[in-house]
N, C-alpha and C. Protein backbone atom coordinates (compact mmCIF):
# COMPACT_ATOMS: atom_id res chain seq x y z
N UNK A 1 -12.99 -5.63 -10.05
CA UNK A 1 -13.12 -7.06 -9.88
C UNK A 1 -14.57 -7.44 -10.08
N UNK A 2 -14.63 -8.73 -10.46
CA UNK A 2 -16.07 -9.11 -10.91
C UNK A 2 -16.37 -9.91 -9.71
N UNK A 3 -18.28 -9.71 -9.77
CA UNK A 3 -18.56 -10.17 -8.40
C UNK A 3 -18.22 -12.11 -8.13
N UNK A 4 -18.10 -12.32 -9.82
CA UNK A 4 -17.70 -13.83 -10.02
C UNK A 4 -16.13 -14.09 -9.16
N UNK A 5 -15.44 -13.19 -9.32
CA UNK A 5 -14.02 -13.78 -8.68
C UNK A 5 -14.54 -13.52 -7.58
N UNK A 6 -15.00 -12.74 -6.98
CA UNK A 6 -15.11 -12.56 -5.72
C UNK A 6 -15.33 -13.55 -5.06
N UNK A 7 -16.52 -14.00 -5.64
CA UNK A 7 -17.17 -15.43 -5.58
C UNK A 7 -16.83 -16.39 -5.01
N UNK A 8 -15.75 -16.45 -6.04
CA UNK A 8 -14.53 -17.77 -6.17
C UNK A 8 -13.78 -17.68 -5.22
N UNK A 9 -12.96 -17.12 -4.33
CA UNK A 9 -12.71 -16.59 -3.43
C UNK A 9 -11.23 -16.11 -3.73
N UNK A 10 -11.19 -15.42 -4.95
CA UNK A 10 -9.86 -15.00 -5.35
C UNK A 10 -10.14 -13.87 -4.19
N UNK A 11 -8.57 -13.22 -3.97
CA UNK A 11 -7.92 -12.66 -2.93
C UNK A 11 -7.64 -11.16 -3.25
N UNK A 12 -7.73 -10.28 -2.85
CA UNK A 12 -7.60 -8.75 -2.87
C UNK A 12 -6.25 -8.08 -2.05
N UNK A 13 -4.99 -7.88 -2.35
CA UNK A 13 -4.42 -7.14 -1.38
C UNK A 13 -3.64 -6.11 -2.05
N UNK A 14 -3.32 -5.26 -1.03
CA UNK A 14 -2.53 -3.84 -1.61
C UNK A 14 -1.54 -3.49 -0.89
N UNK A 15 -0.37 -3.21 -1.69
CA UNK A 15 0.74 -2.85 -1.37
C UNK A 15 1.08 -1.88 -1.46
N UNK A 16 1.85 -1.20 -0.48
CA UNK A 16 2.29 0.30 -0.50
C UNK A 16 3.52 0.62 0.22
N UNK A 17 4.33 1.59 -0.08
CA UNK A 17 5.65 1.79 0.64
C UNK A 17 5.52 3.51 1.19
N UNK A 18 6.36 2.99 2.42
CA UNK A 18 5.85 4.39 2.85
C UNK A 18 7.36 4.97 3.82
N UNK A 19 7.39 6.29 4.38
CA UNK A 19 8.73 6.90 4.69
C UNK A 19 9.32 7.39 3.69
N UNK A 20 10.80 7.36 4.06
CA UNK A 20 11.77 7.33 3.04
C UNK A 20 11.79 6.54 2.14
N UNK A 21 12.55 7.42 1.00
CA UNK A 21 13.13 6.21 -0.62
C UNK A 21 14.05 5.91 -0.29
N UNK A 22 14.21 4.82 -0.94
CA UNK A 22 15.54 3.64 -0.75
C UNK A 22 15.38 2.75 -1.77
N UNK A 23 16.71 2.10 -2.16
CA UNK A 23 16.87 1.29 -2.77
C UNK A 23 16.12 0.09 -2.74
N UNK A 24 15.82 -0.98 -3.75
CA UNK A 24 15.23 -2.22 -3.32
C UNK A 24 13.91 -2.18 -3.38
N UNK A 25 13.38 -1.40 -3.14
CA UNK A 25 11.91 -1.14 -2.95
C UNK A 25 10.67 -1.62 -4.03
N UNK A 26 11.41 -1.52 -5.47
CA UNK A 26 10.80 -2.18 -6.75
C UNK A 26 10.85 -3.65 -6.67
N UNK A 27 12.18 -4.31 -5.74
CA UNK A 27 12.35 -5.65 -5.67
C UNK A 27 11.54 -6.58 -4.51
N UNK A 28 11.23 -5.68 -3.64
CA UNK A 28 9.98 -6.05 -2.66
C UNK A 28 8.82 -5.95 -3.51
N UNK A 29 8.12 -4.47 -4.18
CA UNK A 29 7.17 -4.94 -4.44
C UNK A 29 6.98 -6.12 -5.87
N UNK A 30 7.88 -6.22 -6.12
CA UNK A 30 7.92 -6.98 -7.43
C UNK A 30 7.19 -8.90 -6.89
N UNK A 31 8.42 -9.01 -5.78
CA UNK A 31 8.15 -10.41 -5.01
C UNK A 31 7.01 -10.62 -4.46
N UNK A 32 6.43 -9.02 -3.76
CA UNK A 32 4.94 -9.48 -3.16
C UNK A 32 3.64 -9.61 -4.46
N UNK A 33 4.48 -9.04 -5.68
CA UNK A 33 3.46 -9.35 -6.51
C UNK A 33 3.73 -10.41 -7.36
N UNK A 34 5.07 -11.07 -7.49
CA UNK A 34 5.19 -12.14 -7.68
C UNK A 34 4.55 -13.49 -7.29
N UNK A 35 4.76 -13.51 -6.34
CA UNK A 35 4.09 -14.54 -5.35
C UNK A 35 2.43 -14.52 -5.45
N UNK A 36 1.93 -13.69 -4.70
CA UNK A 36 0.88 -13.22 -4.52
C UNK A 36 0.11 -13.68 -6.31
N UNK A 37 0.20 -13.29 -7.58
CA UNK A 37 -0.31 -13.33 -8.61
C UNK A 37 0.00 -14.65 -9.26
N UNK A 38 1.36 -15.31 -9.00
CA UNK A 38 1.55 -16.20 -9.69
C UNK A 38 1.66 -17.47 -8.93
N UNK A 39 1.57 -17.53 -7.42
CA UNK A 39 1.53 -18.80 -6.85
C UNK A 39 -0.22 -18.96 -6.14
N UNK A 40 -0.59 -17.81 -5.63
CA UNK A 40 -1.96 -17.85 -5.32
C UNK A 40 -3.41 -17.60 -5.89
N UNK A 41 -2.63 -16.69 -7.03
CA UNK A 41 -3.81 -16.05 -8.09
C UNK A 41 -4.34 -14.90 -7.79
N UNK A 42 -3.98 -14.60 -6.55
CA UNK A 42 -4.65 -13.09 -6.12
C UNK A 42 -4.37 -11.94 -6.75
N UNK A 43 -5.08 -10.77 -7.03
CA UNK A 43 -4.96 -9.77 -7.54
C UNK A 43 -4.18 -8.37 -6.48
N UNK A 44 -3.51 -7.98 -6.73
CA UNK A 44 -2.74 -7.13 -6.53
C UNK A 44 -2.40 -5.97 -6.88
N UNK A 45 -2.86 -4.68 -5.45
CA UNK A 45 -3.16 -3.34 -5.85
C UNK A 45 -2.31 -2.68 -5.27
N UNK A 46 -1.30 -1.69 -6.20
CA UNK A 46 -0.39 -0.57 -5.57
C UNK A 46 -1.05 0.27 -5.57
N UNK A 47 -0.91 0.74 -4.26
CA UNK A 47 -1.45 1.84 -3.91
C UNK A 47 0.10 3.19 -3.72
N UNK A 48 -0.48 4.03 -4.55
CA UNK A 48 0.26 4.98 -4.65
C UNK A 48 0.68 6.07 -3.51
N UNK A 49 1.54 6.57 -3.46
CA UNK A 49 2.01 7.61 -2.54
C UNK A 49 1.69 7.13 -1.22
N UNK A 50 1.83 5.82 -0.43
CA UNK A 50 1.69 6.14 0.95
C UNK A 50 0.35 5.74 0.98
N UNK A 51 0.05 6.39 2.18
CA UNK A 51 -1.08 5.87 2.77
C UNK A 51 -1.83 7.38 2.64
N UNK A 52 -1.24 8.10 1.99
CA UNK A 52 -2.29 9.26 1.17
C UNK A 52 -2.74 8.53 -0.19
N UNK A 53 -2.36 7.73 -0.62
CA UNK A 53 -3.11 7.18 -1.72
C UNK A 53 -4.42 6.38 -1.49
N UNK A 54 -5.09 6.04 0.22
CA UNK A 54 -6.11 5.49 0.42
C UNK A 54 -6.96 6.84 0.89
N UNK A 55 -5.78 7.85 1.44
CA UNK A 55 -7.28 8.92 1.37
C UNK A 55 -7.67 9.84 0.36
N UNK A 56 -6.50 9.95 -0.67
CA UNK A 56 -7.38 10.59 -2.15
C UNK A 56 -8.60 9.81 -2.82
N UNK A 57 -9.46 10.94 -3.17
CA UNK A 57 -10.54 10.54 -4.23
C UNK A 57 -10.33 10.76 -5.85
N UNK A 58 -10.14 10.26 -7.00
CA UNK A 58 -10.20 8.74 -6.57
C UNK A 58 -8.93 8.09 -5.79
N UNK A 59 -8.91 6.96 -5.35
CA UNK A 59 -7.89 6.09 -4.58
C UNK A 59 -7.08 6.43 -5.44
N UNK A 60 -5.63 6.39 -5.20
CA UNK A 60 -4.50 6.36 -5.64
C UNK A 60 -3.89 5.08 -5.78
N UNK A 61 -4.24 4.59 -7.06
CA UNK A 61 -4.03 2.95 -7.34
C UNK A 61 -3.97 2.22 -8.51
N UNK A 62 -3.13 1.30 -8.80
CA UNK A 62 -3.90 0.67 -9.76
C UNK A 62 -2.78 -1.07 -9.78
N UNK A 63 -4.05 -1.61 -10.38
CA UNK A 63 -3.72 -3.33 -10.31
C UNK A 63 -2.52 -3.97 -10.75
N UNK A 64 -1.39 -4.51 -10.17
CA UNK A 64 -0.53 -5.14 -10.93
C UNK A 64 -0.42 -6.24 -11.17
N UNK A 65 0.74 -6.47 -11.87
CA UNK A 65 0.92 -7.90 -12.34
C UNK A 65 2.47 -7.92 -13.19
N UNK A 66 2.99 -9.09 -13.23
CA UNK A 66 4.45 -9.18 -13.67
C UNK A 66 4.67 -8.55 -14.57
N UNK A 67 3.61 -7.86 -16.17
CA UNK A 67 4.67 -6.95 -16.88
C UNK A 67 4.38 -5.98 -16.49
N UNK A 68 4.23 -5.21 -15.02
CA UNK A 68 4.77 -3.79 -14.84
C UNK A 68 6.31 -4.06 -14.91
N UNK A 69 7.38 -5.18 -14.60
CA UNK A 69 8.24 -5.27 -14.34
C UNK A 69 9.14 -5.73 -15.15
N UNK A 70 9.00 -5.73 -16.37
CA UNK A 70 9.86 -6.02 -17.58
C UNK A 70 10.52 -5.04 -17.77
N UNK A 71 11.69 -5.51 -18.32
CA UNK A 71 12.49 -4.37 -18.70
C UNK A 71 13.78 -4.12 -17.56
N UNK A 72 13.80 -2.29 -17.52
CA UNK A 72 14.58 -2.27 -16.58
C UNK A 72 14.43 -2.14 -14.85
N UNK A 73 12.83 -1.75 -14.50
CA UNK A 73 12.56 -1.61 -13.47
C UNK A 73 13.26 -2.05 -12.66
N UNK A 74 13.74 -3.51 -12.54
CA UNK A 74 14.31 -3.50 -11.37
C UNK A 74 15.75 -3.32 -10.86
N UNK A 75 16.00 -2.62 -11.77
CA UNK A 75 17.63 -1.88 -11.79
C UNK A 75 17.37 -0.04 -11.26
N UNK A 76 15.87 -0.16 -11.16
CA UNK A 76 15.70 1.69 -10.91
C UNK A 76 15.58 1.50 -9.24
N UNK A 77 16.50 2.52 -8.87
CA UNK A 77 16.13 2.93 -7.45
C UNK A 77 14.55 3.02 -7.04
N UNK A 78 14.45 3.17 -5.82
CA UNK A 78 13.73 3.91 -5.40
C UNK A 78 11.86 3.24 -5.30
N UNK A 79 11.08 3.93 -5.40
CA UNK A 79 9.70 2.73 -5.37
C UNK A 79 8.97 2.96 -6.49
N UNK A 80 8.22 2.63 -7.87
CA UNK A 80 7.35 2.51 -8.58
C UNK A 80 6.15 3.19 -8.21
N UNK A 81 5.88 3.31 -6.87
CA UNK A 81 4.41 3.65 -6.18
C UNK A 81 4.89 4.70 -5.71
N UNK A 82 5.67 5.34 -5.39
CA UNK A 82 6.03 6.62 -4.55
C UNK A 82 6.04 6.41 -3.54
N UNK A 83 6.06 7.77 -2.56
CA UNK A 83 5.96 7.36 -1.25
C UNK A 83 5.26 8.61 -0.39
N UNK A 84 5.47 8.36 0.91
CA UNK A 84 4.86 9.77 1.28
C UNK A 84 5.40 9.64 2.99
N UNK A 85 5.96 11.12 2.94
CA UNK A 85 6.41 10.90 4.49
C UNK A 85 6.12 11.86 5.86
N UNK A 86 4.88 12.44 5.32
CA UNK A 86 3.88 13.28 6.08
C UNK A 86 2.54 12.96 6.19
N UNK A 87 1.93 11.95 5.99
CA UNK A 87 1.16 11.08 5.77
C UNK A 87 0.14 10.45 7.01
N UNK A 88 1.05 10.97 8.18
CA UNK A 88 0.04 10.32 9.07
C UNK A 88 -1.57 10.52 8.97
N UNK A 89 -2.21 9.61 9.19
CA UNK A 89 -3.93 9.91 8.84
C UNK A 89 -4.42 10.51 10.12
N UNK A 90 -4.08 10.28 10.96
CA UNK A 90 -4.50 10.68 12.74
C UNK A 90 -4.28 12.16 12.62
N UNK A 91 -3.20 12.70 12.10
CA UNK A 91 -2.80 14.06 12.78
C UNK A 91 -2.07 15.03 11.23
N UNK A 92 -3.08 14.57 10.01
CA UNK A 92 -2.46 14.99 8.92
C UNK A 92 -2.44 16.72 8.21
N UNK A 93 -1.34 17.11 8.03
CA UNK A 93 -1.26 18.74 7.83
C UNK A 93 -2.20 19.00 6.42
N UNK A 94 -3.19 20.23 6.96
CA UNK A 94 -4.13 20.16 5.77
C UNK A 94 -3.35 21.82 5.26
N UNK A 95 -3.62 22.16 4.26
CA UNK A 95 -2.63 23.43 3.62
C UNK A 95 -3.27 24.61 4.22
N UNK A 96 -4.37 24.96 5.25
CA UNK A 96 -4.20 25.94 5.84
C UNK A 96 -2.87 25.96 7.30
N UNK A 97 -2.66 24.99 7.32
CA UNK A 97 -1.66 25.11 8.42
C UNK A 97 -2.14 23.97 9.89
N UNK A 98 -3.23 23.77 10.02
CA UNK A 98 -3.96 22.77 10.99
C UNK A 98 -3.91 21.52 10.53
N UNK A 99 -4.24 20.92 11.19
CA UNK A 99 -4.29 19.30 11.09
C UNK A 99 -5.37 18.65 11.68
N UNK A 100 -5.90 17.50 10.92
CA UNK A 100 -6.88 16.78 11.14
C UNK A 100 -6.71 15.34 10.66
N UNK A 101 -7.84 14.86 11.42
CA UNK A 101 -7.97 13.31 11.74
C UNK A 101 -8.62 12.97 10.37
N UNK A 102 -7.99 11.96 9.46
CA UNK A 102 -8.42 11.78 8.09
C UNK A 102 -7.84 10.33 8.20
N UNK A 103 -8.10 10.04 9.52
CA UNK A 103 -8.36 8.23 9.44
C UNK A 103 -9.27 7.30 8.80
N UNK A 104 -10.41 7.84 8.98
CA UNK A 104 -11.92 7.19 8.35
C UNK A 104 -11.49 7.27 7.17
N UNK A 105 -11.20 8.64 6.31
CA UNK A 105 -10.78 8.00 4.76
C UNK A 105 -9.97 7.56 4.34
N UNK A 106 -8.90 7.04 5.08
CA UNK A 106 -7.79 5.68 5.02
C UNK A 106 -9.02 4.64 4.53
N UNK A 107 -9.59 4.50 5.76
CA UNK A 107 -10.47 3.14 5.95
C UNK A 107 -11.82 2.97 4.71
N UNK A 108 -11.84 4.11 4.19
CA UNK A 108 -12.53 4.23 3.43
C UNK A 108 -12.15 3.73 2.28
N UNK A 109 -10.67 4.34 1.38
CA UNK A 109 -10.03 4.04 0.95
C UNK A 109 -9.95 2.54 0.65
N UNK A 110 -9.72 1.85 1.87
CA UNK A 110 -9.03 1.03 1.66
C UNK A 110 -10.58 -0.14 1.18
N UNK A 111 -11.79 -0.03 1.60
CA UNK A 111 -12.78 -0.80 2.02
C UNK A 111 -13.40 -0.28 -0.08
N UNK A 112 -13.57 0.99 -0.45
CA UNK A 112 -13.64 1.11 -1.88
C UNK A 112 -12.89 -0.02 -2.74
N UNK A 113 -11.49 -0.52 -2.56
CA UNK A 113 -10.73 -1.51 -3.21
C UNK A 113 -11.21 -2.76 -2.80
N UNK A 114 -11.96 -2.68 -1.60
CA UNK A 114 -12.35 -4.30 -1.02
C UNK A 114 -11.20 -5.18 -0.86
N UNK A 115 -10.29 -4.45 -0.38
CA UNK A 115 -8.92 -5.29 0.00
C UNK A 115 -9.21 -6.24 1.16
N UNK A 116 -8.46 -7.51 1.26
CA UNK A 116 -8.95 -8.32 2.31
C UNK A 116 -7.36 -8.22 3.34
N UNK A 117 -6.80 -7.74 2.52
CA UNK A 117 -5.21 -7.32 3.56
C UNK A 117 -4.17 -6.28 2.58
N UNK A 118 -3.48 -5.70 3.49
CA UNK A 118 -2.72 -4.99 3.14
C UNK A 118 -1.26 -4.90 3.50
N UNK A 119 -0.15 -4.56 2.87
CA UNK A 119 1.22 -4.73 2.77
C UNK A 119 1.79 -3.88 2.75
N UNK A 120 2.58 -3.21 4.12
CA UNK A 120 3.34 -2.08 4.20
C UNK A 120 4.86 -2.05 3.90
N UNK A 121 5.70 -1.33 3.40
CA UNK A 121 6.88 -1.55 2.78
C UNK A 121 7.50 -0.47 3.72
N UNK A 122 8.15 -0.23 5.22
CA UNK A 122 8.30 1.08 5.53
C UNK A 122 9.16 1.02 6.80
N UNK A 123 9.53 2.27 7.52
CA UNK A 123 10.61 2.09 8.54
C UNK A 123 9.61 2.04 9.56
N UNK A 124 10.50 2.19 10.91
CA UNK A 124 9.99 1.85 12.28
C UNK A 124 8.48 2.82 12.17
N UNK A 125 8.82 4.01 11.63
CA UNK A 125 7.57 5.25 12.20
C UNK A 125 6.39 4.67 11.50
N UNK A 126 6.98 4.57 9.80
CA UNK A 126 5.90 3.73 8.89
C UNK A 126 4.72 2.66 9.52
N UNK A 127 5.61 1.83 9.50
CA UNK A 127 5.28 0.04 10.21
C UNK A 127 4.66 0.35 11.55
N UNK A 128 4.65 0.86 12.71
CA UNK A 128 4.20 0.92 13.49
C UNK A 128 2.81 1.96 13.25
N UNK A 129 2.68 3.25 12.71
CA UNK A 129 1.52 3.77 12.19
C UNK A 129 0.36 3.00 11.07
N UNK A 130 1.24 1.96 10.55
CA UNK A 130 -0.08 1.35 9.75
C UNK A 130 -0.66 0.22 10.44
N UNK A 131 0.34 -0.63 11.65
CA UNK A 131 -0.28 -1.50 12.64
C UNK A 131 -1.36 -0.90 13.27
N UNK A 132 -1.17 0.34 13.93
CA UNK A 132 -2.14 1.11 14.60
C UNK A 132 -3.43 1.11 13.83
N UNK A 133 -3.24 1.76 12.24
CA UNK A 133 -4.25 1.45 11.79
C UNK A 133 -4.45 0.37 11.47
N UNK A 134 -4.24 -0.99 11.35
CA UNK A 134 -5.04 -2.30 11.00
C UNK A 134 -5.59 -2.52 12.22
N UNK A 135 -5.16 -2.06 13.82
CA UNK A 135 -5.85 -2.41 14.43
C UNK A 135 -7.06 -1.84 14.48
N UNK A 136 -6.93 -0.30 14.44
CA UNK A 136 -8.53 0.27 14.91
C UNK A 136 -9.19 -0.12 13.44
N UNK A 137 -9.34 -0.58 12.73
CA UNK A 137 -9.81 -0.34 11.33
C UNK A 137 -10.34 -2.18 10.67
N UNK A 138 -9.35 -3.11 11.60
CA UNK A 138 -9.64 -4.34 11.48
C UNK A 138 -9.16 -4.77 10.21
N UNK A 139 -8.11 -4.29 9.92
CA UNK A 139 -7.82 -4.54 8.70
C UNK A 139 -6.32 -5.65 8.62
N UNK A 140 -6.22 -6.80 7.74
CA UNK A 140 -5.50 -7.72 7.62
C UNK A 140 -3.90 -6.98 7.42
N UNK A 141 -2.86 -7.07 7.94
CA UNK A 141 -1.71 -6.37 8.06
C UNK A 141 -0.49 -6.72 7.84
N UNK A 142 0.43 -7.23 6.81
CA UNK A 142 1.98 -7.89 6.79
C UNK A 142 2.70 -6.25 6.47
N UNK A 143 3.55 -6.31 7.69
CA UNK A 143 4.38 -5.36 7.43
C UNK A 143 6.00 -5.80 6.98
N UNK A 144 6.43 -5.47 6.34
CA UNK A 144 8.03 -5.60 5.54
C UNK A 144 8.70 -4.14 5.94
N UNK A 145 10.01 -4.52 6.84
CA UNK A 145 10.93 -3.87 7.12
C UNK A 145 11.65 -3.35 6.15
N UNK A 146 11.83 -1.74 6.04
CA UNK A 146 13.56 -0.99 5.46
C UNK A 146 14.03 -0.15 6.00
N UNK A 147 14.57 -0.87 7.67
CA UNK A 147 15.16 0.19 8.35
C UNK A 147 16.66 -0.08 8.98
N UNK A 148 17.33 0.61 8.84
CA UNK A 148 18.24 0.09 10.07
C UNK A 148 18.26 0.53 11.60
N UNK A 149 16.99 0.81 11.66
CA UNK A 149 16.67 1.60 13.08
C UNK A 149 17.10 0.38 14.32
């Protein structure tokens, strides 16, 4: 983004789905980038795999806009962005077998994109772990339900 939109006070947010795959999931993010790009002007970032896509280097991301969605996409199961369902940042399994706190590079993650809010697509465990993080992290938060919990 140029420091001119910034400027202007165009809008930064990122969307991500997280848990289980499920159906529908292309049709959520399609609407939040619907809306979002074509009624407000804001720019709009999928973030890939979960909320491991804010702690890989580089970010796991990239900008959308309505023709990711031409075609047949929204007849395909499942999510465009992936997902990830081991992911917690607080208590995440590193491949020796231990686990560590890899919250800060969520937040890191997320502050590299200069997102001004973020959009979780996910079940009860999802949605409630990324509230946690918007709170300690101060970060702007709409969560979207896919559970029947």
């Amino acid at each position: 983004m140029t420091e001119q939109s910034r400027q202007s006070g165009i809008k930064r947010i990122g969307v991500l789905t997280s848990g289980g795959d499920c159906s529908g999931l292309n049709a959520v993010i399609r609407s939040v980038v619907y809306r979002a790009t074509e009624t407000y002007g804001w720019q709009v970032y999928g973030i890939r795999r979960g909320t491991l896509g804010l702690m890989e280097r580089p970010v796991l991301c990239e900008e959308l806009n309505m023709s990711h969605f031409r075609g047949h996409m929204l007849r395909m199961g499942g999510t465009m962005l992936g997902t990830w369902t081991k992911g917690n940042p607080y208590n995440f399994p590193m491949p020796d077998g231990s686990r560590k706190d890899r919250s800060d590079e969520f937040f890191e993650g997320y502050k590299k994109l200069e997102l001004d809010a973020l959009i979780g697509v996910g079940g009860d465990g999802s949605l409630k772990l990324l509230s946690q993080l918007s709170h300690k992290g101060g970060i702007g938060f709409v969560g979207i339900p896919k559970t029947i919990d």
